[in-house]
Protein backbone atom coordinates (compact mmCIF):
# COMPACT_ATOMS: atom_id res chain seq x y z
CA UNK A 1 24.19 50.77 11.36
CA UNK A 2 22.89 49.30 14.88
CA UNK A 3 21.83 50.35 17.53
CA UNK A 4 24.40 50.45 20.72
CA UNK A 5 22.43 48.91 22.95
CA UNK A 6 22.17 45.59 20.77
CA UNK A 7 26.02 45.91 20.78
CA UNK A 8 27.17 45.61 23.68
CA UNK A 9 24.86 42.26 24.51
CA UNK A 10 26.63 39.88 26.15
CA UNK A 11 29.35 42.46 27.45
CA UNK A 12 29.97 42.51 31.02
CA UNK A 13 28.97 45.97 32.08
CA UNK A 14 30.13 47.91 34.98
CA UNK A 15 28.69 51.53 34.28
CA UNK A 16 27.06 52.92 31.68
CA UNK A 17 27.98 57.05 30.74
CA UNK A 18 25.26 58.61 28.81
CA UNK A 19 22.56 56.91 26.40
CA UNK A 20 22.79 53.42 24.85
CA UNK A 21 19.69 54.11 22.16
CA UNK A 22 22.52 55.92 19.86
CA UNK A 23 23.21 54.64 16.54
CA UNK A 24 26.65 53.40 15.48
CA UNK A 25 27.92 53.25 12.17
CA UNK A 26 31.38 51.31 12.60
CA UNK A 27 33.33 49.52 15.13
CA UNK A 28 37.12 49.71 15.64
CA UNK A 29 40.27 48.71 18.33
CA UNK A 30 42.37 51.01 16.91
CA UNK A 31 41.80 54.66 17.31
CA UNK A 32 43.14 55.49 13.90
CA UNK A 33 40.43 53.55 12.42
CA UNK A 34 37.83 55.54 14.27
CA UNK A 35 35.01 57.81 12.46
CA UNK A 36 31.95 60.06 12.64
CA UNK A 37 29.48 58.13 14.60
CA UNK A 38 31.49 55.32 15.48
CA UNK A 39 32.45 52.57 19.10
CA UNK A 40 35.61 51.87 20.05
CA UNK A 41 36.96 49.76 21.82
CA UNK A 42 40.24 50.43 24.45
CA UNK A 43 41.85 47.53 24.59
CA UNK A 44 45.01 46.72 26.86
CA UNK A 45 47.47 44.96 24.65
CA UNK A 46 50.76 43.51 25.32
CA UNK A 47 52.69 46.49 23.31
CA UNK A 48 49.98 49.16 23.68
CA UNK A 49 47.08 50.20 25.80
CA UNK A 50 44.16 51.08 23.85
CA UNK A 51 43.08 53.55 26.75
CA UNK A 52 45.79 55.94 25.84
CA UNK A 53 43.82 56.79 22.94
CA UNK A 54 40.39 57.39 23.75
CA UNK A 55 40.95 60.83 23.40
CA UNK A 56 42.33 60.27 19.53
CA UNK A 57 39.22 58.33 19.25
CA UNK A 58 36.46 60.75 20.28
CA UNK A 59 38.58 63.69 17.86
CA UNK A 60 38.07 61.23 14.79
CA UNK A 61 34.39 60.96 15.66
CA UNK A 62 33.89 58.03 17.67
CA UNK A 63 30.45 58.76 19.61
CA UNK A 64 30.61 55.58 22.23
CA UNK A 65 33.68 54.00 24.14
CA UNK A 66 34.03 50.32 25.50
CA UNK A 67 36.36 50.59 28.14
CA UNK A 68 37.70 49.15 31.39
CA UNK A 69 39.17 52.30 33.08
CA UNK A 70 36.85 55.33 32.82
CA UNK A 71 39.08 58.66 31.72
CA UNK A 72 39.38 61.30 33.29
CA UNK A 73 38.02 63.80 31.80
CA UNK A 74 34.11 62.69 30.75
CA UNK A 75 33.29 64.49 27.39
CA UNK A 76 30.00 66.03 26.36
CA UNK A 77 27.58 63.79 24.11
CA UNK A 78 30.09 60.71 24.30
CA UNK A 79 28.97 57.78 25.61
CA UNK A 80 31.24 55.31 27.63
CA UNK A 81 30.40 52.01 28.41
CA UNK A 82 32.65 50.65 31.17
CA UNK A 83 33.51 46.54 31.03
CA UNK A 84 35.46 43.88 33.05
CA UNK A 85 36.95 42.90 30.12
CA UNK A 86 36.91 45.04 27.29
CA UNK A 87 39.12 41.96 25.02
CA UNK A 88 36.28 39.81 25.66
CA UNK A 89 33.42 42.98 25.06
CA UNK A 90 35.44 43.64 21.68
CA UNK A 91 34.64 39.83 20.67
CA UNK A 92 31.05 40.50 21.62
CA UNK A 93 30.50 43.52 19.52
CA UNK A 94 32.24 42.40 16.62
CA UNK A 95 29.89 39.16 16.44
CA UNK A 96 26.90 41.52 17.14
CA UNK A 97 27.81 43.89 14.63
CA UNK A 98 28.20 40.94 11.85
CA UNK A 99 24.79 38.79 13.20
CA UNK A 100 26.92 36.31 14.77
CA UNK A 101 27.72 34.31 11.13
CA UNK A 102 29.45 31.32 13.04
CA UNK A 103 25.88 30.10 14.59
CA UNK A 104 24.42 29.48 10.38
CA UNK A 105 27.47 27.25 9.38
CA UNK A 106 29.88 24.68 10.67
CA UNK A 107 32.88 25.77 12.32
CA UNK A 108 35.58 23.59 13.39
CA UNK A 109 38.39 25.12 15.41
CA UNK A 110 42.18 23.24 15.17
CA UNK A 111 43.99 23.67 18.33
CA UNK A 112 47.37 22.30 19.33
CA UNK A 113 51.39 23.60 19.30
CA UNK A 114 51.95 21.25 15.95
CA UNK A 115 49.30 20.15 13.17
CA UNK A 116 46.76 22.79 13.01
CA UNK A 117 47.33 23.95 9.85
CA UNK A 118 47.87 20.41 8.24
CA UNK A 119 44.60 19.50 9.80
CA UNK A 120 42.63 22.91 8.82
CA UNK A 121 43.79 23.09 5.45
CA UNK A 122 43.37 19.23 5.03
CA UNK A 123 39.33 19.58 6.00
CA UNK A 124 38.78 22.31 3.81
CA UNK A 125 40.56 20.40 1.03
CA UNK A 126 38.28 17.64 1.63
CA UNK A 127 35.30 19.34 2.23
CA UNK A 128 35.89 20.88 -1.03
CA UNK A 129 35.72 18.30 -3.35
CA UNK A 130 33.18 15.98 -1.28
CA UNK A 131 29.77 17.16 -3.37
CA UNK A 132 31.49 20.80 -4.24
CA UNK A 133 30.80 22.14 -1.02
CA UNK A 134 31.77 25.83 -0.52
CA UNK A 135 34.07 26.05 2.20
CA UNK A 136 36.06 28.69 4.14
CA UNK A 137 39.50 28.57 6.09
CA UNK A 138 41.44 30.51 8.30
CA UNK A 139 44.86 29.16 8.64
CA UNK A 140 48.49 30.90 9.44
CA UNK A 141 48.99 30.69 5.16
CA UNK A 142 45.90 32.10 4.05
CA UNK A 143 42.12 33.11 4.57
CA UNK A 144 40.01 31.37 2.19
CA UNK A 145 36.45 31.73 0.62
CA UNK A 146 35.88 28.70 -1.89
CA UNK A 147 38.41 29.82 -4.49
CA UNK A 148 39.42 33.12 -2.93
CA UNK A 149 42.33 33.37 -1.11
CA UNK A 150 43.44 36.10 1.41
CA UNK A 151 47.16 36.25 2.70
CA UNK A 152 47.03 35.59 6.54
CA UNK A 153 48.67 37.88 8.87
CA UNK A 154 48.13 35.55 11.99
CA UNK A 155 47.26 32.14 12.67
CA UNK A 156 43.96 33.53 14.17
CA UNK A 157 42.99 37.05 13.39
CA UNK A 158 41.97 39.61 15.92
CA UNK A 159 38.21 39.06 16.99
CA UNK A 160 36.64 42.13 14.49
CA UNK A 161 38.17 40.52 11.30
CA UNK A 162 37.09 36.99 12.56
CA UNK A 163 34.12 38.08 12.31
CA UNK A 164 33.91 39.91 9.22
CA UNK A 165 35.68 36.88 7.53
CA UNK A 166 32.72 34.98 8.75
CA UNK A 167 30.29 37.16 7.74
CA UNK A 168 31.87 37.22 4.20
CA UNK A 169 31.88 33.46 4.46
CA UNK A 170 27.87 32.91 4.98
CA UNK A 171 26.96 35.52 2.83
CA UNK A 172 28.67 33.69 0.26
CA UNK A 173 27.18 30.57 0.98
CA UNK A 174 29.90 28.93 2.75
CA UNK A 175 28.62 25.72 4.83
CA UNK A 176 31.81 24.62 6.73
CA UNK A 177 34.47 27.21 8.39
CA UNK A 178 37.42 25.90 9.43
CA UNK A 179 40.26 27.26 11.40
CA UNK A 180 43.29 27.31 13.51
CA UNK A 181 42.83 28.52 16.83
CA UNK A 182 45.92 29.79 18.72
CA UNK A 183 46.68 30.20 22.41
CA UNK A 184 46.84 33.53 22.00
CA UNK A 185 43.25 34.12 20.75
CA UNK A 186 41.97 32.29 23.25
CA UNK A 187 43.95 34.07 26.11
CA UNK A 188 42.83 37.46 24.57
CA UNK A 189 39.47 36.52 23.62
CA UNK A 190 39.22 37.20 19.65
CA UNK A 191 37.13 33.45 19.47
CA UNK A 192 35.09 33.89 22.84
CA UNK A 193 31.85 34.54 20.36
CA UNK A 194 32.44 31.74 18.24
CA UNK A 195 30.35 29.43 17.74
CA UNK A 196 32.42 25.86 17.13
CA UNK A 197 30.32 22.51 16.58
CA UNK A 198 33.75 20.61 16.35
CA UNK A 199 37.22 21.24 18.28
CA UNK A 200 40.28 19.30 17.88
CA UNK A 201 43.10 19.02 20.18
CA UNK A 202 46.89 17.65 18.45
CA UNK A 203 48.90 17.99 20.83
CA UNK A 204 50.94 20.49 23.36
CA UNK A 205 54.68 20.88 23.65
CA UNK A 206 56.93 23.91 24.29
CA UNK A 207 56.23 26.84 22.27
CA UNK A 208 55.28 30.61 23.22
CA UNK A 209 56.46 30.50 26.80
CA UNK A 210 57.66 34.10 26.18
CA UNK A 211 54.31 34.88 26.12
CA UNK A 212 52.24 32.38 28.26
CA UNK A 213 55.14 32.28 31.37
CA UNK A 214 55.23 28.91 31.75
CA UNK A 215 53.55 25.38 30.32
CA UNK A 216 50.63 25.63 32.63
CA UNK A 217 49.41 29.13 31.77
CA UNK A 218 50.13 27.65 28.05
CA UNK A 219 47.53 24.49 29.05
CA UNK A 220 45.55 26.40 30.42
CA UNK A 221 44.82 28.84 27.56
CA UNK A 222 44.74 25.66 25.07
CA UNK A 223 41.71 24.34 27.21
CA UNK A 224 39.97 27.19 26.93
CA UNK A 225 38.81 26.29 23.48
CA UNK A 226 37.24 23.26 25.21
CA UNK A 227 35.80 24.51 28.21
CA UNK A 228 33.43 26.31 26.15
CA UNK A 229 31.98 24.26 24.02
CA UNK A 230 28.37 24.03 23.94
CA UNK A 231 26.97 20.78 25.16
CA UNK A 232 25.71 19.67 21.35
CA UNK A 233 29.28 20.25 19.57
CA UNK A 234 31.98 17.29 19.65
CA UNK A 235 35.29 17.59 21.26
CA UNK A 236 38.25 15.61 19.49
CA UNK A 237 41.59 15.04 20.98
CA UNK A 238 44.76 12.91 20.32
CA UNK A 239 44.56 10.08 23.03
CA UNK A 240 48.16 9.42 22.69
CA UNK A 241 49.87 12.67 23.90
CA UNK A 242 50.13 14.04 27.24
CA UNK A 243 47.64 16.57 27.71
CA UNK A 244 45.03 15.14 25.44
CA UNK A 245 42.25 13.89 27.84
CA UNK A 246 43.03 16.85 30.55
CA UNK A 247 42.20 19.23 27.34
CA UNK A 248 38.75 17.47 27.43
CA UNK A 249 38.03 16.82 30.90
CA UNK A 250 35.84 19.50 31.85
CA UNK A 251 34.06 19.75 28.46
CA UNK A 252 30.24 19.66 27.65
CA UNK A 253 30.86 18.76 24.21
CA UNK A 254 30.74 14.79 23.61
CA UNK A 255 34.51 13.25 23.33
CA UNK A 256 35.73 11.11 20.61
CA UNK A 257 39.45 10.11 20.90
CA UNK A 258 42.07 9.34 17.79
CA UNK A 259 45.16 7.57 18.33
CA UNK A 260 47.95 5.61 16.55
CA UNK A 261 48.95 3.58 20.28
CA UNK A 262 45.52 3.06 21.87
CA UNK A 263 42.08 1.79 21.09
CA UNK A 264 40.31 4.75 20.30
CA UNK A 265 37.04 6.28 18.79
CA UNK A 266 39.32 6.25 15.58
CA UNK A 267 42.42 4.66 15.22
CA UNK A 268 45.05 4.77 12.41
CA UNK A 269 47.93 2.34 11.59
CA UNK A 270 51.01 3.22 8.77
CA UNK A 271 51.36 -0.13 6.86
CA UNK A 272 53.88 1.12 4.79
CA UNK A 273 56.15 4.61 4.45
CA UNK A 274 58.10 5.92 1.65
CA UNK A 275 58.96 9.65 0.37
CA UNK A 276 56.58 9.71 -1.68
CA UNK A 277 53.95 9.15 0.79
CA UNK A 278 52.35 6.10 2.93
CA UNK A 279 50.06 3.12 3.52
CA UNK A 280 47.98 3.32 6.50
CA UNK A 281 44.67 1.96 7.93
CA UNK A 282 42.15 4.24 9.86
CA UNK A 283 39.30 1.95 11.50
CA UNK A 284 40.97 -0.81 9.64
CA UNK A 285 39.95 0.66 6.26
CA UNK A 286 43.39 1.24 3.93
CA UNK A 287 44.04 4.29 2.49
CA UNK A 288 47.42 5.48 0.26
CA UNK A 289 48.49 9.12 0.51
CA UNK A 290 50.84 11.59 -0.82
CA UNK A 291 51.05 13.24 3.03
CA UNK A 292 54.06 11.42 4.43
CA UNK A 293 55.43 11.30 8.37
CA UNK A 294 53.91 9.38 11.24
CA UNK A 295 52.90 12.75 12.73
CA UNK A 296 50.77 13.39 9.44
CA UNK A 297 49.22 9.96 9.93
CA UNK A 298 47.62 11.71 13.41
CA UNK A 299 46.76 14.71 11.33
CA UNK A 300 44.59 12.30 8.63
CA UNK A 301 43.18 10.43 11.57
CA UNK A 302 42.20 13.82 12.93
CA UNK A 303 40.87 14.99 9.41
CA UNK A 304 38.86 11.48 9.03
CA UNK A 305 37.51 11.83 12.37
CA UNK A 306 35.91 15.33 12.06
CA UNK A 307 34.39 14.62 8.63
CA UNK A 308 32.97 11.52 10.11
CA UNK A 309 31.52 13.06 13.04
CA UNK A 310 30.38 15.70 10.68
CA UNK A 311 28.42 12.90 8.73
CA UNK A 312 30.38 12.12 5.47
CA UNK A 313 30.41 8.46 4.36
CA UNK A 314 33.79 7.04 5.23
CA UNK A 315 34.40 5.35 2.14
CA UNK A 316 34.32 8.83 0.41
CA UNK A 317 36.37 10.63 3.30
CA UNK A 318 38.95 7.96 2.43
CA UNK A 319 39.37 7.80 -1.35
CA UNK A 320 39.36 11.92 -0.68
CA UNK A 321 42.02 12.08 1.47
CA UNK A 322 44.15 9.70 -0.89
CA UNK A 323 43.65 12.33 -3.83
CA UNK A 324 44.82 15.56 -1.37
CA UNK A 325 48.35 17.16 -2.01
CA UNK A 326 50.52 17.67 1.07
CA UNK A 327 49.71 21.03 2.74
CA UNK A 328 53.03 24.20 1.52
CA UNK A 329 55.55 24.52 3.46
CA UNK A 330 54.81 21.34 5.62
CA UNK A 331 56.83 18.43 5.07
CA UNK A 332 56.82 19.53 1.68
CA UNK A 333 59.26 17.50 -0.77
CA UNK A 334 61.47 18.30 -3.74
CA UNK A 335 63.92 16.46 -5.47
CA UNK A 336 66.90 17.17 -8.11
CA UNK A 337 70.40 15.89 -9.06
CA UNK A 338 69.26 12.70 -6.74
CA UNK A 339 68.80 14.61 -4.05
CA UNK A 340 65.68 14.83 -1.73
CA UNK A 341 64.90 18.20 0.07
CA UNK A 342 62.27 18.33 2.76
CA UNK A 343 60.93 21.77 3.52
CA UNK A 344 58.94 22.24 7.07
CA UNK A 345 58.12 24.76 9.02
CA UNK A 346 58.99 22.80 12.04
CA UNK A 347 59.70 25.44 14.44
CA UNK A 348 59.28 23.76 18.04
CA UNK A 349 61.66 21.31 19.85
CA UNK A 350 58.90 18.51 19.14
CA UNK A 351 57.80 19.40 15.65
CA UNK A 352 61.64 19.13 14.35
CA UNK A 353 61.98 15.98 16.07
CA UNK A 354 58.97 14.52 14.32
CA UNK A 355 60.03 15.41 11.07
CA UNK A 356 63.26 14.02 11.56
CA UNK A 357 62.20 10.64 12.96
CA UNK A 358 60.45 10.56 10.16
CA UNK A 359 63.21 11.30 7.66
CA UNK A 360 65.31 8.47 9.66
CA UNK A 361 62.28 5.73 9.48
CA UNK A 362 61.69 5.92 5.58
CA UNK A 363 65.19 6.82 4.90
CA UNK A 364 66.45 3.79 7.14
CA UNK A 365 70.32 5.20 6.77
CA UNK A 366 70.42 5.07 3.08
CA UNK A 367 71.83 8.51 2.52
CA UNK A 368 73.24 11.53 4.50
CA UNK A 369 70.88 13.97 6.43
CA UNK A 370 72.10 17.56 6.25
CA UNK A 371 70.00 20.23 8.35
CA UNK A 372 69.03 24.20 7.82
CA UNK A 373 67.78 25.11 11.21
CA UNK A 374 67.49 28.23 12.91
CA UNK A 375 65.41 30.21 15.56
CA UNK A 376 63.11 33.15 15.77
CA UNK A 377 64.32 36.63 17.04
CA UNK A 378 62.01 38.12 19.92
CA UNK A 379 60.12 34.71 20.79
CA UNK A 380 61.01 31.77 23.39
CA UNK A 381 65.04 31.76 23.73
CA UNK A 382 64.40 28.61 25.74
CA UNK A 383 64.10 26.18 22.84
CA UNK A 384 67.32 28.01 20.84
CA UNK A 385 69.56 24.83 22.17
CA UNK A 386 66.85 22.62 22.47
CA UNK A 387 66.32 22.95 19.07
CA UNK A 388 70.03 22.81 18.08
CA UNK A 389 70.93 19.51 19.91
CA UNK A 390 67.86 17.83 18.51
CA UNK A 391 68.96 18.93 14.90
CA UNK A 392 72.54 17.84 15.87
CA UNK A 393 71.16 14.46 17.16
CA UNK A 394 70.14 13.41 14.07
CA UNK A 395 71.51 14.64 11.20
CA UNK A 396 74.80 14.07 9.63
CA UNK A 397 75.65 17.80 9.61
CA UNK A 398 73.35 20.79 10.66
CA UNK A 399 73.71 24.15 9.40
CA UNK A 400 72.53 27.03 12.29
CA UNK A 401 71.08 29.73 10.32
CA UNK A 402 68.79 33.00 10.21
CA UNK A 403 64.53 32.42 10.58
CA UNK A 404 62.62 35.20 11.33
CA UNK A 405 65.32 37.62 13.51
CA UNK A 406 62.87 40.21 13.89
CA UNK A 407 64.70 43.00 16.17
CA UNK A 408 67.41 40.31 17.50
CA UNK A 409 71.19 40.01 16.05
CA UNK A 410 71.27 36.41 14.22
CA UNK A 411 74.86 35.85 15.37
CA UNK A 412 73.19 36.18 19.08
CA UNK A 413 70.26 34.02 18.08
CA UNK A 414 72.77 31.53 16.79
CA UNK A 415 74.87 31.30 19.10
CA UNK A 416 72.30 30.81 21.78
CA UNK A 417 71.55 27.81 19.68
CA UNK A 418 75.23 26.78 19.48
CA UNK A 419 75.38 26.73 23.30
CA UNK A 420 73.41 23.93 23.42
CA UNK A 421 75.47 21.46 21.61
CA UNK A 422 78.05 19.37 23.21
CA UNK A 423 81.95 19.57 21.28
CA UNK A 424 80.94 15.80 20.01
CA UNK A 425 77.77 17.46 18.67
CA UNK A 426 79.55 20.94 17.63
CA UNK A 427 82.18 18.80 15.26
CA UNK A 428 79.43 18.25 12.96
CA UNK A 429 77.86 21.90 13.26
CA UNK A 430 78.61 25.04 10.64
CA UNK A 431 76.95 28.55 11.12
CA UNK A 432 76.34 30.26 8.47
CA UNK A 433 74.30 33.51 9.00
CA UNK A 434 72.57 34.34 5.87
CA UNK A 435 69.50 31.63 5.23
CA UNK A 436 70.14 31.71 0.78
CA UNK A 437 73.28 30.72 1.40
CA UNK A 438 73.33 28.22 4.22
CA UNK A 439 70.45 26.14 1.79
CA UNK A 440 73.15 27.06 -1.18
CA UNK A 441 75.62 24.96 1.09
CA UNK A 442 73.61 22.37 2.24
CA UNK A 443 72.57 21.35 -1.27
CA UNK A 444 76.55 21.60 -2.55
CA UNK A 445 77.24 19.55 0.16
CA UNK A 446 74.58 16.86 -0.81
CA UNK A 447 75.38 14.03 -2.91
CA UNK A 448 73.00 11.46 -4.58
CA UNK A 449 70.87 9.52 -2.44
CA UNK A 450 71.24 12.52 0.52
CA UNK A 451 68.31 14.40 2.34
CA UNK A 452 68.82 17.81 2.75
CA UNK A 453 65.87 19.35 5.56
CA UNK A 454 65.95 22.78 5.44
CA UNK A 455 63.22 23.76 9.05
CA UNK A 456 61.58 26.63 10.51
CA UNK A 457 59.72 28.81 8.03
CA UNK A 458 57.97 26.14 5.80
CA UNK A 459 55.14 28.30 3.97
CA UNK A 460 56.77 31.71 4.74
CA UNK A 461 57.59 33.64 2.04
CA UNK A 462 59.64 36.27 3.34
CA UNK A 463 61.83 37.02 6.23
CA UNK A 464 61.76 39.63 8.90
CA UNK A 465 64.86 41.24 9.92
CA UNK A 466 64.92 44.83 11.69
CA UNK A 467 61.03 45.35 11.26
CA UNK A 468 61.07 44.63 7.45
CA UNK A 469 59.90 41.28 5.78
CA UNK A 470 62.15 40.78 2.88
CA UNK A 471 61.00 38.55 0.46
CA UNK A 472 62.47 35.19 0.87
CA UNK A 473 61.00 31.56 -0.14
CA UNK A 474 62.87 28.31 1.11
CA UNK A 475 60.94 26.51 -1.74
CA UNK A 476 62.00 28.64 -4.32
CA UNK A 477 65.23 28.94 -3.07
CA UNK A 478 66.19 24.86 -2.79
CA UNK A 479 64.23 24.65 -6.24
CA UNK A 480 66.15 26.69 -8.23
CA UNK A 481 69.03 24.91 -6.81
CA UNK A 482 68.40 21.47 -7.39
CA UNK A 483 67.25 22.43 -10.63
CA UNK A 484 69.64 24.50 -11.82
């Protein structure tokens, strides 16, 4: 229970209705969640306007409203508490009502299109079994507390659960939070009250322009994460991508660069790549892994960099990161009958070219590359032939199939994708709707030696089709058949 007027500091007020010396016993965004004595919070969304339900809200008991449009109709003994910006108010109340957790521990935020997760989970990984240090992560796979693991429903949960993750976090004695930060977050402030001592930029290519409009307005939410950084917390970026020192330009934080190309703050080098993993040098110290692809090698640098700045001996971040297991669902290998499958959840125009560069580097022409690729349903239809043609590029054969189709027709989704392949590029193209059995062909059509990459859904364990999520695994699925 708190008081409202310890709330709402830091909102952006407009008017104040009525008294804010009134105790409140729960918080909520969604009117169904309201209750006796309780705030909430009328959020605009992109599907539904929280204002439409104010009313809902104040019938289920809810005693104070956060809102940017007054109603109406003002009732008796509620209290309303007009904002600005009530997305930005709800991230303000939600770290007031949990104590602000993120300013007693370490958080490091991931941003980037490709590689947060890889980098997230790789930091907790390592945190984890430098000295046994409790850590917490909040990824697009999973939230986790030390041991305990929470399926995710979002790369970055909305700013009340953030929170309470957080809170749950400290309490249990967690020292070092890490987590992927999304564009979208950012743009609808569920991290504004975050506290980060480390962010780290990967990289920026297409992806979510059906929600940000256009590459700038996609930038521009990215940089967000940088802009406010306080003046004592470090700012890491990838020197060798487009975008990486405009991420950091207008930052407080101080800047320390990784790169693979450039003389940087830290700087990795692959000696050697295989399947199986590679040789590389970071800061011109050698270090063998299990994580294979050139794009990974970024990801380590990134991983060796924060722990560094974070003050772990480097000797110890190394001989770590050669003992960590590559991270599900991303670039994630399995092999049977003398075949090799790669599963990733490469799922952007520049993500599935990355993995397949690096399939052509180690695999050096060896063997046949046959591709499982398909697109989401209700996302960007820009990269549908983008994504096609790159597949098409360079593989032997490519297989268009279902990903997520959500509330789309696959057979539109895929053809979309088909529309972007030239007849040269078609000849060597099949579609096969359903996802079990366009992996069931892939692997029949393999023969010793081949690489079968099967893209798009890496860790997912289910598909969505019509508003359900059907179970589904492409792990499982290419396991059973290569072992079978």
């Amino acid at each position: 229970m708190k008081l409202l007027k310890d709330l709402i500091y830091g909102v952006r007020l407009k008017e104040v209705i009525g008294s804010t010396q009134i105790a409140i016993e729960s918080i909520c965004y969604d009117s169904r969640k309201a209750a006796k004595n309780s705030l909430f919070v009328a959020v605009p969304g992109t599907q539904v306007d929280g204002h439409l339900f104010i009313d809902k809200a104040v019938e289920l008991g809810a005693i104070a409203i956060i809102c940017e449009r007054l109603p109406e109709r003002i009732i008796e003994g509620v209290n309303y508490i007009q904002t600005t910006d009530s997305a930005f108010a709800l991230s303000a109340v939600a770290a007031n009502w949990y104590d602000n957790p993120s300013k007693d521990m370490k958080v490091i935020g991931v941003t980037g299109t490709n590689g947060k997760t890889t980098i997230s989970t790789l930091l907790f990984n390592l945190f984890s079994q430098i000295e046994g240090e409790l850590c917490g992560l909040l990824s697009t796979i999973d939230v986790k507390i030390g041991r305990e693991s929470i399926p995710a429903t979002h790369t970055t949960p909305d700013a009340i659960a953030v929170q309470q993750h957080m809170r749950t976090m400290l309490d249990a004695g967690v020292k070092f939070c890490f987590m992927e930060v999304s564009s979208h977050a950012l743009v609808q402030h569920r991290v504004a009250h975050v506290d980060y001592d480390i962010a780290i930029f990967t990289n920026i290519t297409r992806d979510h322009l059906d929600y940000h409009g256009d590459m700038n307005s996609y930038i521009k939410a990215k940089k967000m994460l940088f802009d406010g950084l306080k003046p004592e917390a470090v700012a890491i970026y990838n020197d060798d991508v487009k975008h990486g020192e405009t991420m950091v330009q207008d930052t407080k934080a101080t800047k320390r660069a990784y790169s693979l190309q450039f003389p940087s703050d830290y700087k990795a080098k692959i000696l050697e790549r295989q399947f199986d993993g590679m040789l590389l040098t970071i800061n011109e110290q050698e270090c063998w892994t299990r994580i294979m692809g050139d794009f990974n090698a970024y990801n380590l640098c990134a991983a060796y960099a924060t722990a560094f700045e974070l003050g772990k001996d480097p000797l110890q971040i190394l001989t770590t990161l050669s003992l960590l297991s590559p991270v599900e669902g991303r670039f994630q290998t399995i092999q049977g009958k003398g075949i090799t499958a790669i599963v990733d959840y490469a799922h952007t125009p520049d993500a599935l070219q990355n993995v397949l560069s690096t399939i052509d580097t180690i695999n050096e022409g060896q063997g046949k590359v046959i591709t499982v690729v398909g697109c989401g349903g209700n996302r960007d239809k820009g990269k549908r032939p983008q994504m096609a043609t790159i597949a098409a590029q360079n593989s032997d054969t490519v297989i268009l199939t279902s990903d997520n189709p959500r509330d789309e027709d696959p057979n539109d989704i895929i053809a979309e994708m088909a529309d972007g392949l030239s007849p040269d590029l078609k000849s060597r193209s099949l579609e096969i709707v359903d996802r079990k059995q366009a992996i069931k062909s892939a692997v029949m059509m393999a023969q010793q030696g081949d690489i079968v990459l099967i893209a798009g859904k890496g860790h997912e364990k289910y598909q969505e089709i019509k508003g359900e999520r059907l179970a589904f695994d492409d792990v499982q699925e290419v396991t059973h058949l290569l072992n079978s």
